[in-house]
C-alpha atoms as a PDB file:
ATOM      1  CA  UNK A   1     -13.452  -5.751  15.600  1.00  0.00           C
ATOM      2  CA  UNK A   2     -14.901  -2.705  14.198  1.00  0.00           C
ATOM      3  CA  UNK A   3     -13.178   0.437  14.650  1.00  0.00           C
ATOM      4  CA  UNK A   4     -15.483   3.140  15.737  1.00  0.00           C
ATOM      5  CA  UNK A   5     -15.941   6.897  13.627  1.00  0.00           C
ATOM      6  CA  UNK A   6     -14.101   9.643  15.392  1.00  0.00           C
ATOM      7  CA  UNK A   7     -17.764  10.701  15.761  1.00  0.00           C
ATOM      8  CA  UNK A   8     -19.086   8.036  18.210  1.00  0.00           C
ATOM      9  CA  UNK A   9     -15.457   8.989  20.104  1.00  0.00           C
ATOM     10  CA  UNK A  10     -14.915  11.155  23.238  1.00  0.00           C
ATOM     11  CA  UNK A  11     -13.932  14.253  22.127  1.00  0.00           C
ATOM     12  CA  UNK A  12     -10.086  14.904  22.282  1.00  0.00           C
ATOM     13  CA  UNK A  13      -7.763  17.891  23.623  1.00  0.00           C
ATOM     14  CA  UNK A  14      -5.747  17.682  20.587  1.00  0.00           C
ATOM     15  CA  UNK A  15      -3.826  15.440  18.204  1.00  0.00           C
ATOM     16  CA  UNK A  16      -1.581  12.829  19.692  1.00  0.00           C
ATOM     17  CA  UNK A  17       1.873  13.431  19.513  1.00  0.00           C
ATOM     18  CA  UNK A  18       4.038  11.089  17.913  1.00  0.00           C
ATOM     19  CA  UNK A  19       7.394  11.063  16.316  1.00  0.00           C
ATOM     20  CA  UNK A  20       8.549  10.431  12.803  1.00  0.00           C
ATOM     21  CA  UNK A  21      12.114   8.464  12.366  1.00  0.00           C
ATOM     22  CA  UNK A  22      11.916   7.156   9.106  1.00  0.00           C
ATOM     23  CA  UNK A  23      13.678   4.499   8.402  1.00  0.00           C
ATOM     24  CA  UNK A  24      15.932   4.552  11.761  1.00  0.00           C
ATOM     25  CA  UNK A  25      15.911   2.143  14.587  1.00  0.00           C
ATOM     26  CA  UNK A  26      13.800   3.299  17.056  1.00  0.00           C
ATOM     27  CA  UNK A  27      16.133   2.669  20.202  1.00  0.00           C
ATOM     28  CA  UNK A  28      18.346   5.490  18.621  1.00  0.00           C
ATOM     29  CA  UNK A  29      15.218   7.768  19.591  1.00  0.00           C
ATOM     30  CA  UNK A  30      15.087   6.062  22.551  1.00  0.00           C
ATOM     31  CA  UNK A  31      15.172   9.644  24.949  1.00  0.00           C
ATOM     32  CA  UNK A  32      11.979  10.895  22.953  1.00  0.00           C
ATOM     33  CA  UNK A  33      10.017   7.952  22.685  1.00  0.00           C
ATOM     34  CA  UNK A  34      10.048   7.896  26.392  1.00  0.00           C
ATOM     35  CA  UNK A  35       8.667  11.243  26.564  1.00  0.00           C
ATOM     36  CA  UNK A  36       5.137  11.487  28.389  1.00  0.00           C
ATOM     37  CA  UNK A  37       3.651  13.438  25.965  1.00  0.00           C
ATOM     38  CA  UNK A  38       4.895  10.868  22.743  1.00  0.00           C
ATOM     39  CA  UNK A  39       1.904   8.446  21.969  1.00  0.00           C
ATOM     40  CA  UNK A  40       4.000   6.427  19.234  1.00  0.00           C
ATOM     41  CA  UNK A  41       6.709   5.605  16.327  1.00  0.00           C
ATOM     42  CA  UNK A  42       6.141   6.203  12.822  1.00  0.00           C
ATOM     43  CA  UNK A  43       8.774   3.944  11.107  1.00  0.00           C
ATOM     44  CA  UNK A  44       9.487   3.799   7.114  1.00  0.00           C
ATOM     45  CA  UNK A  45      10.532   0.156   5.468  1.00  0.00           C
ATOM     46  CA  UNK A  46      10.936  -0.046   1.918  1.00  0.00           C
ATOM     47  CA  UNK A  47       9.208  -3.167  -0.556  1.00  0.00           C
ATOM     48  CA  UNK A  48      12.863  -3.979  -0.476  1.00  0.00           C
ATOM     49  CA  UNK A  49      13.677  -4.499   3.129  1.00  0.00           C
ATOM     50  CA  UNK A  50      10.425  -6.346   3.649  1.00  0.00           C
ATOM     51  CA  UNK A  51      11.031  -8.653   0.657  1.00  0.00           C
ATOM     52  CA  UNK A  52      14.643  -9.454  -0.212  1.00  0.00           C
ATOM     53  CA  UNK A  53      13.615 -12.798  -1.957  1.00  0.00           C
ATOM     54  CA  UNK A  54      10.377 -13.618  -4.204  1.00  0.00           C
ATOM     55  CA  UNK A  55       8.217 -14.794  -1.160  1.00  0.00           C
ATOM     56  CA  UNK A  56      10.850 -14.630   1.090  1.00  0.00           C
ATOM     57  CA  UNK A  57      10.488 -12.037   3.925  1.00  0.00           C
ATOM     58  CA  UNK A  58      11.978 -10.666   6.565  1.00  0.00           C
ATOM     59  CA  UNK A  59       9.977  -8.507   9.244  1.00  0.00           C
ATOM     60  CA  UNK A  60      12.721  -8.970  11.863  1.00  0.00           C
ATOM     61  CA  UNK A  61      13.193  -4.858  12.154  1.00  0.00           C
ATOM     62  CA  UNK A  62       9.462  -4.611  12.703  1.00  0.00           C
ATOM     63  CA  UNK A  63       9.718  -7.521  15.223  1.00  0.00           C
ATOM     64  CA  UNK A  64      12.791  -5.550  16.863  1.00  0.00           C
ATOM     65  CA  UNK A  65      10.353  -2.381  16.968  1.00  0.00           C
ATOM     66  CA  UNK A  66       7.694  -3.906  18.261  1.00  0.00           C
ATOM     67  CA  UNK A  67       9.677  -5.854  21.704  1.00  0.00           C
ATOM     68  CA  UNK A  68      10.967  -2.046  22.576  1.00  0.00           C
ATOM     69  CA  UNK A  69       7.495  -0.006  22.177  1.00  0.00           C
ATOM     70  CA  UNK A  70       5.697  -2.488  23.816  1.00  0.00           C
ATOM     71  CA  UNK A  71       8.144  -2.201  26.939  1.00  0.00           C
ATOM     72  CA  UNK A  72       7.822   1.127  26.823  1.00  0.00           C
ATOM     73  CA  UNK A  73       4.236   1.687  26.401  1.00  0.00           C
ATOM     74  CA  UNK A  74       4.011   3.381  23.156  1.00  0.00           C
ATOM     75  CA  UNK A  75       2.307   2.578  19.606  1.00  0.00           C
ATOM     76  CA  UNK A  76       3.663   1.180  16.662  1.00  0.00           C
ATOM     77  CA  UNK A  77       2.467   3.356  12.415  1.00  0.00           C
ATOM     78  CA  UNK A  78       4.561   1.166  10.575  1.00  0.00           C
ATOM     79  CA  UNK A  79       4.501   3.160   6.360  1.00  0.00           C
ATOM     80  CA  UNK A  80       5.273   0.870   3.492  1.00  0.00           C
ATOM     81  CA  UNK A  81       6.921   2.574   1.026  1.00  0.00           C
ATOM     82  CA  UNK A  82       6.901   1.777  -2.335  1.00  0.00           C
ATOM     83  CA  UNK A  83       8.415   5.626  -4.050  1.00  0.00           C
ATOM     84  CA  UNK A  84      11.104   7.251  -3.514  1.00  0.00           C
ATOM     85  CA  UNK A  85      12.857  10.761  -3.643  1.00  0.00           C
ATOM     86  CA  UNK A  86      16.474  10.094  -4.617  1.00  0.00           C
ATOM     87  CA  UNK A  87      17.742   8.642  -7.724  1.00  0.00           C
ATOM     88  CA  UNK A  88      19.919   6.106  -6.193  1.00  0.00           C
ATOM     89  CA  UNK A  89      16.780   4.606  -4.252  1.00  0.00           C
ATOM     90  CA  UNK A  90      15.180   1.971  -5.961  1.00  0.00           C
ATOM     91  CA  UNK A  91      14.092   0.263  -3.103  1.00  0.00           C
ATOM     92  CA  UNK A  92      11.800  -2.347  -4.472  1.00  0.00           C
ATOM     93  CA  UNK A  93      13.193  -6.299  -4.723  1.00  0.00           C
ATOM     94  CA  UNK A  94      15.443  -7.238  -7.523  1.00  0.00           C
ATOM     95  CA  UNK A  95      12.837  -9.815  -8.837  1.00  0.00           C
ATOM     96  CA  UNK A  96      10.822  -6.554  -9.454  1.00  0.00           C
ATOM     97  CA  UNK A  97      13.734  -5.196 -10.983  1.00  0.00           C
ATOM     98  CA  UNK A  98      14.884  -7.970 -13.695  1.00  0.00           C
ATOM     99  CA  UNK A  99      11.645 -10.025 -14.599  1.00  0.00           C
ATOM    100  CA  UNK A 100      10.241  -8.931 -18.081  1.00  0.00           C
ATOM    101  CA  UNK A 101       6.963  -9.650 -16.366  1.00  0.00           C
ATOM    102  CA  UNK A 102       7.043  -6.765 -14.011  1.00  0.00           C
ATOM    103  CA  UNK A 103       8.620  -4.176 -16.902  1.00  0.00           C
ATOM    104  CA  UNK A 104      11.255  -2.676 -14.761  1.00  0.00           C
ATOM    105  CA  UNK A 105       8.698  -2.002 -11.841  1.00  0.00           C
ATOM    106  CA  UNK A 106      10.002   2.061 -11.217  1.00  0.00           C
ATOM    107  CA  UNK A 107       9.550   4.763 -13.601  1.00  0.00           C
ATOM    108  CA  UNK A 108      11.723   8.064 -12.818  1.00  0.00           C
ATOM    109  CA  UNK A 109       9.266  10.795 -11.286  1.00  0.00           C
ATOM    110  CA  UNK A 110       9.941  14.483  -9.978  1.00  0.00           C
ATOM    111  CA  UNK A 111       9.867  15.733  -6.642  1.00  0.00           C
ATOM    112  CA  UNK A 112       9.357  18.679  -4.538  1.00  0.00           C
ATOM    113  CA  UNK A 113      11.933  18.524  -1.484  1.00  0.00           C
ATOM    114  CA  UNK A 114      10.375  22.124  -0.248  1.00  0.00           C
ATOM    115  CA  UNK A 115       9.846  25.663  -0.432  1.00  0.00           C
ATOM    116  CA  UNK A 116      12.851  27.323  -2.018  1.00  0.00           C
ATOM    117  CA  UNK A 117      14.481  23.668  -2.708  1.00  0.00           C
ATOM    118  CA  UNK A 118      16.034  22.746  -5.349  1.00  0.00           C
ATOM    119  CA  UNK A 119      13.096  20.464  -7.313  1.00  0.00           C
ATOM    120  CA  UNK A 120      14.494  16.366  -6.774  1.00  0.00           C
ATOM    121  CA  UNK A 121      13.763  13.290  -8.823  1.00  0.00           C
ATOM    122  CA  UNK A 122      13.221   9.787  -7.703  1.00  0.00           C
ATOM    123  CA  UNK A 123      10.995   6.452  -8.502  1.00  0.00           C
ATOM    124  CA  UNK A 124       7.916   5.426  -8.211  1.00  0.00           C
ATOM    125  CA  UNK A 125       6.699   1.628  -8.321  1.00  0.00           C
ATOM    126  CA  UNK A 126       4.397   1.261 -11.145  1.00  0.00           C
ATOM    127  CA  UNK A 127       1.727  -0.131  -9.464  1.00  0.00           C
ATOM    128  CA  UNK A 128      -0.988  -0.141 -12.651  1.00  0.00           C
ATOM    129  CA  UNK A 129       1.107  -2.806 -13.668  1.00  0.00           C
ATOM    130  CA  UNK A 130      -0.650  -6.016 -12.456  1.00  0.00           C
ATOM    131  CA  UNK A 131       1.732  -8.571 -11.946  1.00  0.00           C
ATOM    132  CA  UNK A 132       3.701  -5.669  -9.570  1.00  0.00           C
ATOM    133  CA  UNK A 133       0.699  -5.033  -8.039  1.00  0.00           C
ATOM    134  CA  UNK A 134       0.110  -8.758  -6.812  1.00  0.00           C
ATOM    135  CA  UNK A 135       2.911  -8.953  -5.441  1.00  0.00           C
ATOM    136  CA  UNK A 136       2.638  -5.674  -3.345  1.00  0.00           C
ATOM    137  CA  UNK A 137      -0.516  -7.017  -2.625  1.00  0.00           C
ATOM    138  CA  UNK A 138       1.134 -10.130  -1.168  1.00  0.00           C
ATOM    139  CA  UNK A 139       3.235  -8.511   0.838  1.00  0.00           C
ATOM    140  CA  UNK A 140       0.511  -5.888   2.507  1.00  0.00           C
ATOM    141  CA  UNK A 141      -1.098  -9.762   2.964  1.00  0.00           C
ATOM    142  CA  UNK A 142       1.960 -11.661   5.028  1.00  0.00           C
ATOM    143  CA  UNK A 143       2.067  -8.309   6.886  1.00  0.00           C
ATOM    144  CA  UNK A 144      -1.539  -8.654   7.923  1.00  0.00           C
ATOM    145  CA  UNK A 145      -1.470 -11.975   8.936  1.00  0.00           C
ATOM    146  CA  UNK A 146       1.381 -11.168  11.240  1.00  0.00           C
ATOM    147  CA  UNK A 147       0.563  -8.658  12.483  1.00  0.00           C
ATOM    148  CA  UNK A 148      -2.852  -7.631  12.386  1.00  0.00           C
ATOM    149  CA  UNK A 149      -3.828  -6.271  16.199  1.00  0.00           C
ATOM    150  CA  UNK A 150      -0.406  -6.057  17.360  1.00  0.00           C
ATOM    151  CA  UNK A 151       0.359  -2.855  15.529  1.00  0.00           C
ATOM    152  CA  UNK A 152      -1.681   0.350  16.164  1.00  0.00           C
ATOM    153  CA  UNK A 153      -1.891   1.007  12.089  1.00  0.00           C
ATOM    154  CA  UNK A 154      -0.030   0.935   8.562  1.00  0.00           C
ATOM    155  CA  UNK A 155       0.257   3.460   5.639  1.00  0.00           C
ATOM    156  CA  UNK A 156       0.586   3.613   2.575  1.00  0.00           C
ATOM    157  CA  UNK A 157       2.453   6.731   1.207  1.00  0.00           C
ATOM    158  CA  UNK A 158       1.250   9.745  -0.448  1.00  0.00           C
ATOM    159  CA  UNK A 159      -0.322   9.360  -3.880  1.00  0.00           C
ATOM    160  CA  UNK A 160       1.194  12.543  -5.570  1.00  0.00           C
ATOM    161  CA  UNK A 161       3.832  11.440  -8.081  1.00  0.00           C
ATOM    162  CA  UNK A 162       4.813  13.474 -10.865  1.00  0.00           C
ATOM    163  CA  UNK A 163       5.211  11.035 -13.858  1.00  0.00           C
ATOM    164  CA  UNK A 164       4.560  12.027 -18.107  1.00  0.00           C
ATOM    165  CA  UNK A 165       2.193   9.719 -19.902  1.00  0.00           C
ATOM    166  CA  UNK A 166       4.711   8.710 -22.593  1.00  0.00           C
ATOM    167  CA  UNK A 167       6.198   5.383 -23.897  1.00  0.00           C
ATOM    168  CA  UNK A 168       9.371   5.714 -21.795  1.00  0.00           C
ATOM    169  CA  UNK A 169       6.440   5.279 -18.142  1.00  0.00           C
ATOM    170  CA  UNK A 170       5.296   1.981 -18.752  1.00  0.00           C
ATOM    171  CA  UNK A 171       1.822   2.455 -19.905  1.00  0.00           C
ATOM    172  CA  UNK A 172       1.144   4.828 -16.878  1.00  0.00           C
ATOM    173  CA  UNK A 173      -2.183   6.276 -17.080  1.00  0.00           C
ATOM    174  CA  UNK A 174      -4.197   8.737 -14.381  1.00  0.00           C
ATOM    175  CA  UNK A 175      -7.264   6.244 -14.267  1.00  0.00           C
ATOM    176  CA  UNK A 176      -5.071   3.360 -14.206  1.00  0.00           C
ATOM    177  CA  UNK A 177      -3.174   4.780 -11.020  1.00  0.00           C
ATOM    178  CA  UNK A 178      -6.122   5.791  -9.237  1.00  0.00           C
ATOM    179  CA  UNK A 179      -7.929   2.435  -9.637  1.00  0.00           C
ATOM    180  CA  UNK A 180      -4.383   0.799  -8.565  1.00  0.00           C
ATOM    181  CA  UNK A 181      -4.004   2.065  -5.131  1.00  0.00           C
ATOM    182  CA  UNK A 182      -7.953   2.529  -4.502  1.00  0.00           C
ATOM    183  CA  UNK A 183      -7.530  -1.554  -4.783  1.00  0.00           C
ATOM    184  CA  UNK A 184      -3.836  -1.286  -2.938  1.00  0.00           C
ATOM    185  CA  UNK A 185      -6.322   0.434   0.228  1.00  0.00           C
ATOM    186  CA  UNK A 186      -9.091  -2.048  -0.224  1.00  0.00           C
ATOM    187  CA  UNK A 187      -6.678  -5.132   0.169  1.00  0.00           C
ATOM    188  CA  UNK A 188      -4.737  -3.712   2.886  1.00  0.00           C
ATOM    189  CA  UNK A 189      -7.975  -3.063   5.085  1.00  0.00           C
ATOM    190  CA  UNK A 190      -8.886  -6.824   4.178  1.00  0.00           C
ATOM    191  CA  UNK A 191      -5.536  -7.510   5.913  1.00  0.00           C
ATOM    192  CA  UNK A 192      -5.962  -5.694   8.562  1.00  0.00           C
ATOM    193  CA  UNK A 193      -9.470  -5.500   9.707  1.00  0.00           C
ATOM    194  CA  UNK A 194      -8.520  -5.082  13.372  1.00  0.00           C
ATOM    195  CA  UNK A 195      -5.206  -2.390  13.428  1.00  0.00           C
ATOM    196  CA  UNK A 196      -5.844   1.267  11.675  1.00  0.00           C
ATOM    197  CA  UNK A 197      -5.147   1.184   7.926  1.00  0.00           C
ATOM    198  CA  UNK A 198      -4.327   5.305   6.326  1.00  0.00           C
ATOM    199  CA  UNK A 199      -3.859   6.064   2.507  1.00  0.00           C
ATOM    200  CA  UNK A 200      -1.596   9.158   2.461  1.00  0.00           C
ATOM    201  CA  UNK A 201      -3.513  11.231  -0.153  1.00  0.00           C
ATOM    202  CA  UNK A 202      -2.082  14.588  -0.817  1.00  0.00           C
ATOM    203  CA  UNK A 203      -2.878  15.433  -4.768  1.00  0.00           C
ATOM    204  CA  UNK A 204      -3.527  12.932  -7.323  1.00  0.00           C
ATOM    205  CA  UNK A 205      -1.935  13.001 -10.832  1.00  0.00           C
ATOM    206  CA  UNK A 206      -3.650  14.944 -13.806  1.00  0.00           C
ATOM    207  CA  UNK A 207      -6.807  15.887 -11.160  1.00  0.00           C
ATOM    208  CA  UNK A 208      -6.685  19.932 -10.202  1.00  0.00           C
ATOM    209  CA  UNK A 209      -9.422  21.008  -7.280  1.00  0.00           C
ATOM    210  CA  UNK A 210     -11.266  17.524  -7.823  1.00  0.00           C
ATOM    211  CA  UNK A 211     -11.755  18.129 -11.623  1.00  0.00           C
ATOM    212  CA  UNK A 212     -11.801  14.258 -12.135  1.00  0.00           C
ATOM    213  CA  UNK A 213     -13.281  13.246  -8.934  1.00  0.00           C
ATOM    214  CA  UNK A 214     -10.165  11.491  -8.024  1.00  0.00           C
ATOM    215  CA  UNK A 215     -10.370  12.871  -4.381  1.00  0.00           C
ATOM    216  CA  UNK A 216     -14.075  12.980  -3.866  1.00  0.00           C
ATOM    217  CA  UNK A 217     -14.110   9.353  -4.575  1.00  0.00           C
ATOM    218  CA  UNK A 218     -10.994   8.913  -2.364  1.00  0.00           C
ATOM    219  CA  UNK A 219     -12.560   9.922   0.374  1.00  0.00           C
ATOM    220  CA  UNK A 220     -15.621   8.299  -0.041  1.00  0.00           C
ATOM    221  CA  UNK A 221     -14.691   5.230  -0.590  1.00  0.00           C
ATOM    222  CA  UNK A 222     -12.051   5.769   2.845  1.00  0.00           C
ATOM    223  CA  UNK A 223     -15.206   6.292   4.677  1.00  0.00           C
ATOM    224  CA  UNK A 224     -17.126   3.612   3.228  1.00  0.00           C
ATOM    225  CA  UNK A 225     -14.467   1.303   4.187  1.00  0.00           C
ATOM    226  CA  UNK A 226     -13.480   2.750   7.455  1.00  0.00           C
ATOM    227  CA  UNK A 227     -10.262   3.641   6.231  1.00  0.00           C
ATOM    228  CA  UNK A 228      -8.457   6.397   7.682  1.00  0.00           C
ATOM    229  CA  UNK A 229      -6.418   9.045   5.698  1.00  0.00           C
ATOM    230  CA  UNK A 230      -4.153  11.617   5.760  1.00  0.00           C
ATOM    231  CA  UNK A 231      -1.068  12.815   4.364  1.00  0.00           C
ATOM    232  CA  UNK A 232       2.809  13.616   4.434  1.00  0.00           C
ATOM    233  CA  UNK A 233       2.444  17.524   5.309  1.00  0.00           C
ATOM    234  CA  UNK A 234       0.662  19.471   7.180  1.00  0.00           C
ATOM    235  CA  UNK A 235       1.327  22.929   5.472  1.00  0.00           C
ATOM    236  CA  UNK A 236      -1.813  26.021   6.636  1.00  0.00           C
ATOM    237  CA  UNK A 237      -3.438  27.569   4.164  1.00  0.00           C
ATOM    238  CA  UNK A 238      -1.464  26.797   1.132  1.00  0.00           C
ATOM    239  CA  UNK A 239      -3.194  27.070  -1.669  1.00  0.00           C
ATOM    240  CA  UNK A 240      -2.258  23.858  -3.508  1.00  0.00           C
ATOM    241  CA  UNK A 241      -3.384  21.726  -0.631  1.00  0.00           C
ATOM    242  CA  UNK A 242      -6.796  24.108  -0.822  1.00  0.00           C
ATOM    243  CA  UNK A 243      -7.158  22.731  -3.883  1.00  0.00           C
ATOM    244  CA  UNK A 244      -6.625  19.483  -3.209  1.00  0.00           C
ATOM    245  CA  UNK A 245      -7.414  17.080  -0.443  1.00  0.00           C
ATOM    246  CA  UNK A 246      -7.607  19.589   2.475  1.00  0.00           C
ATOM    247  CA  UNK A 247     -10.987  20.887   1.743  1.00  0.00           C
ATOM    248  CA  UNK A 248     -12.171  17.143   1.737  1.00  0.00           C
ATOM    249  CA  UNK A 249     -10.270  16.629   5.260  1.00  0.00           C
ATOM    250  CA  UNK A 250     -12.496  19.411   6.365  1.00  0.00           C
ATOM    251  CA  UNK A 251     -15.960  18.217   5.337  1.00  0.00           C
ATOM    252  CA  UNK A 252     -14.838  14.514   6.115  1.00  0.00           C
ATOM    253  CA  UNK A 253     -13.151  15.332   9.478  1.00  0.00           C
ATOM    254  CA  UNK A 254     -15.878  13.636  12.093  1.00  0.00           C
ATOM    255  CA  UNK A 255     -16.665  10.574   9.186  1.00  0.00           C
ATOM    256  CA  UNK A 256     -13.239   8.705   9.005  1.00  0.00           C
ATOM    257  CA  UNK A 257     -11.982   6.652  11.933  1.00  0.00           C
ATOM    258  CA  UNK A 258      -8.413   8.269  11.820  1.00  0.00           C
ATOM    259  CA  UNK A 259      -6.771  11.008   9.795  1.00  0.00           C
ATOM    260  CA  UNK A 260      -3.173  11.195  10.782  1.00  0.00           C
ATOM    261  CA  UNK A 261      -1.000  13.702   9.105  1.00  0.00           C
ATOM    262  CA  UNK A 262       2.914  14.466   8.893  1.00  0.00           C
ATOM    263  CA  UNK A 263       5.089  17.468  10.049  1.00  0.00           C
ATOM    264  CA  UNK A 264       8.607  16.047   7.797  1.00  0.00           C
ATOM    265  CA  UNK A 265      11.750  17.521   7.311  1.00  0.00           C
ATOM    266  CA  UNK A 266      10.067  19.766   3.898  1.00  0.00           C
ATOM    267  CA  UNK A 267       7.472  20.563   5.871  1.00  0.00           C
ATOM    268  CA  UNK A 268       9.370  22.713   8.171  1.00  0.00           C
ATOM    269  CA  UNK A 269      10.635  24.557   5.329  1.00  0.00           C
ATOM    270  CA  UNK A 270       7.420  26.437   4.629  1.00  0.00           C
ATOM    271  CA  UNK A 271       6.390  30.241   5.436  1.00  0.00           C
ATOM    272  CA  UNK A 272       3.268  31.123   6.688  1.00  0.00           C
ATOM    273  CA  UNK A 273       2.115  33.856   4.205  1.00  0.00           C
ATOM    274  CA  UNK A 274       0.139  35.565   6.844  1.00  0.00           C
ATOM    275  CA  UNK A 275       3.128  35.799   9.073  1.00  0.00           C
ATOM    276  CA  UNK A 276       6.115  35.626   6.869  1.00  0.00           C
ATOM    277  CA  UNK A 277       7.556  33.746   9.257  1.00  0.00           C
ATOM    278  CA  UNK A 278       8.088  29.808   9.321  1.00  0.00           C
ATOM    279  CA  UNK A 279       5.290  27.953  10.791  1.00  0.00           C
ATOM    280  CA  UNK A 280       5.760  27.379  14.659  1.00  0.00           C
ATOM    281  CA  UNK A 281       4.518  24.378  16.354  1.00  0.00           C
ATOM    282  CA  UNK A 282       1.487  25.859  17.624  1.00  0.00           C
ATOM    283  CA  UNK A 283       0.273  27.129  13.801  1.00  0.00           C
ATOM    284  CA  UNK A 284       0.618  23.471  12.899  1.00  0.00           C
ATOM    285  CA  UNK A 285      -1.328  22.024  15.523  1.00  0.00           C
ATOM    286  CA  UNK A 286      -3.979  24.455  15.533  1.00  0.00           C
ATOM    287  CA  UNK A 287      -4.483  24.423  11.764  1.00  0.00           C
ATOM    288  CA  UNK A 288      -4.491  20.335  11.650  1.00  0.00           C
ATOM    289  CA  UNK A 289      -6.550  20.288  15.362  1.00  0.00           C
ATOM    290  CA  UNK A 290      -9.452  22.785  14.070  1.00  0.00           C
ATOM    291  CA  UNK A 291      -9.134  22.362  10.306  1.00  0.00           C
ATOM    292  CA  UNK A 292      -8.167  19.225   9.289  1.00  0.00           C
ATOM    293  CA  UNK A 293      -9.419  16.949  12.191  1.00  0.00           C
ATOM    294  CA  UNK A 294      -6.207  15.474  12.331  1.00  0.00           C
ATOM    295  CA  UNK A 295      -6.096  12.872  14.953  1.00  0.00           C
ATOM    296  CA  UNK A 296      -2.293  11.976  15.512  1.00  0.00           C
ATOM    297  CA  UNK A 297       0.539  14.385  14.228  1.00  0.00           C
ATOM    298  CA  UNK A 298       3.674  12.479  13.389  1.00  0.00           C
ATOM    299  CA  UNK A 299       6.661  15.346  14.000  1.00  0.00           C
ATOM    300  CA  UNK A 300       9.647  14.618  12.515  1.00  0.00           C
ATOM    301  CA  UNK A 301      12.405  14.428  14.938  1.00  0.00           C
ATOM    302  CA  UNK A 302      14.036  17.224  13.505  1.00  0.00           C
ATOM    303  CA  UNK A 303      11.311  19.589  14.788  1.00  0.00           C
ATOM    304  CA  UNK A 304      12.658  22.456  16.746  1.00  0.00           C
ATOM    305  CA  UNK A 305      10.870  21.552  19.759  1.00  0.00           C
ATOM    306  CA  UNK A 306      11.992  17.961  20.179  1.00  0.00           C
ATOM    307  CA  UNK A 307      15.617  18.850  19.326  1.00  0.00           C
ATOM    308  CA  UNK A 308      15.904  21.762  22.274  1.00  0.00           C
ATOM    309  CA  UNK A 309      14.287  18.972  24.282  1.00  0.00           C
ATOM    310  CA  UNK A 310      17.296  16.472  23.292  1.00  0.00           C
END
């Protein structure tokens, strides 16, 4: 099966609605998944939850998922997530962990919870390490073979980490990360040649306005490939993202089979600097609708909207 550009599609009304939960069981969202208007669950697992044993996993949650959408009628985003924004999170499997072969398999990174937050630190999997990166790569695998088809699409998360090149990082390098998870996308479209595949790319490490042509060949590559993209927040006109990968959303909009964007919890925490106001609903679908070509908008469940309709 060969999923079609967005340009050989029937033009839309808008993105698709669906919510963001996480890593929460969807039943607990059961009153707005049933919502006319929601299309679908994004759902969170961690390398961790997937994998509690060296080649032992468990995909019982995402089996659990799947039983209640399809009664309901809605679509299934499952994200694989292998960084993480608190310290205590190092949700990757203890074989990872404790093997000399993997080195550890997190280095600490920074993080940016939001505007006006308090700046956070958490992990991120060093995935230029090879012998981590087969593994992942295993995993993305089983998951394919299981379920390839029956979910509408999986992500991998965003690629902006914050991480020094220094000996405490584990031989982390900006070339070696950017070949990593360009080979991280290519084997989990080989997985799943049938269900949507999206690389979350927001900013890539050491790159400013495409200055190492880290983006440009991200998205040339996702369109090669017919891999969708997007990212964890959808934030108008700020001038980071400008300088980053929304330009190439933009010019790339009608030549990707799916771009599918976030509105999370620091998203909401944004001003629109030509309203000093935060960003209502209809700012952020408007600016990802006519913008970004943003084809499904996962809302986080704390969005106004869906809490006053709780």
């Amino acid at each position: 099966m060969v999923l079609p550009t967005k340009a050989a599609e029937p033009a839309k009304s808008g993105p698709e609605k669906w919510i963001f939960i996480g890593g929460d069981n969807p039943a607990d969202h059961s009153d707005l998944i049933e919502r006319h208007d929601i299309a679908g669950v994004q759902v969170i697992h961690s390398w961790k939850s997937l994998e509690p044993e060296k080649g032992r996993y468990d995909f019982s949650r995402i089996d659990r998922d799947l039983v209640l959408l399809e009664t309901l009628g809605k679509k299934l985003f499952v994200q694989i997530q292998d960084r993480f924004f608190l310290p205590t999170h190092r949700n990757i499997p203890d074989y990872v962990l404790n093997d000399p072969i993997y080195d550890g398999g997190l280095v600490r990174q920074d993080d940016n919870a939001g505007e006006g937050q308090a700046k956070g630190s958490g992990w991120v999997t060093i995935q230029w390490n090879p012998a981590v990166r087969a593994r992942y790569q295993k995993l993305l695998q089983a998951l394919g073979a299981r379920y390839d088809g029956r979910i509408f699409g999986i992500n991998l998360p965003e690629t902006a980490i914050e991480v020094e090149k220094n000996p405490d990082n584990k031989g982390f390098d900006c070339d070696a990360y950017f070949a990593a998870q360009i080979e991280n996308i290519r084997v989990a479209k080989q997985a799943f040649p049938k269900s949507h595949v999206v690389q979350y790319v927001n900013f890539w490490p050491c790159e400013w306005n495409n200055d190492r042509r880290y983006m440009e060949r991200t998205f040339d590559f996702a369109k090669a490939n017919n891999i969708g993209l997007g990212g964890p927040d959808i934030i108008p006109y700020r001038r980071g993202q400008m300088k980053n990968s929304y330009p190439f959303f933009n010019r790339y909009r009608d030549e990707l089979p799916l771009i599918a964007m976030a509105v999370q919890g620091p998203t909401l925490t944004y001003t629109n600097p030509r309203t000093g106001k935060k960003f209502t609903r209809a700012e952020f679908q408007d600016y990802a609708a006519n913008y970004l070509g943003v084809d499904i908008i996962f809302w986080t469940v704390k969005s106004s909207w869906l809490q006053q309709a709780r």
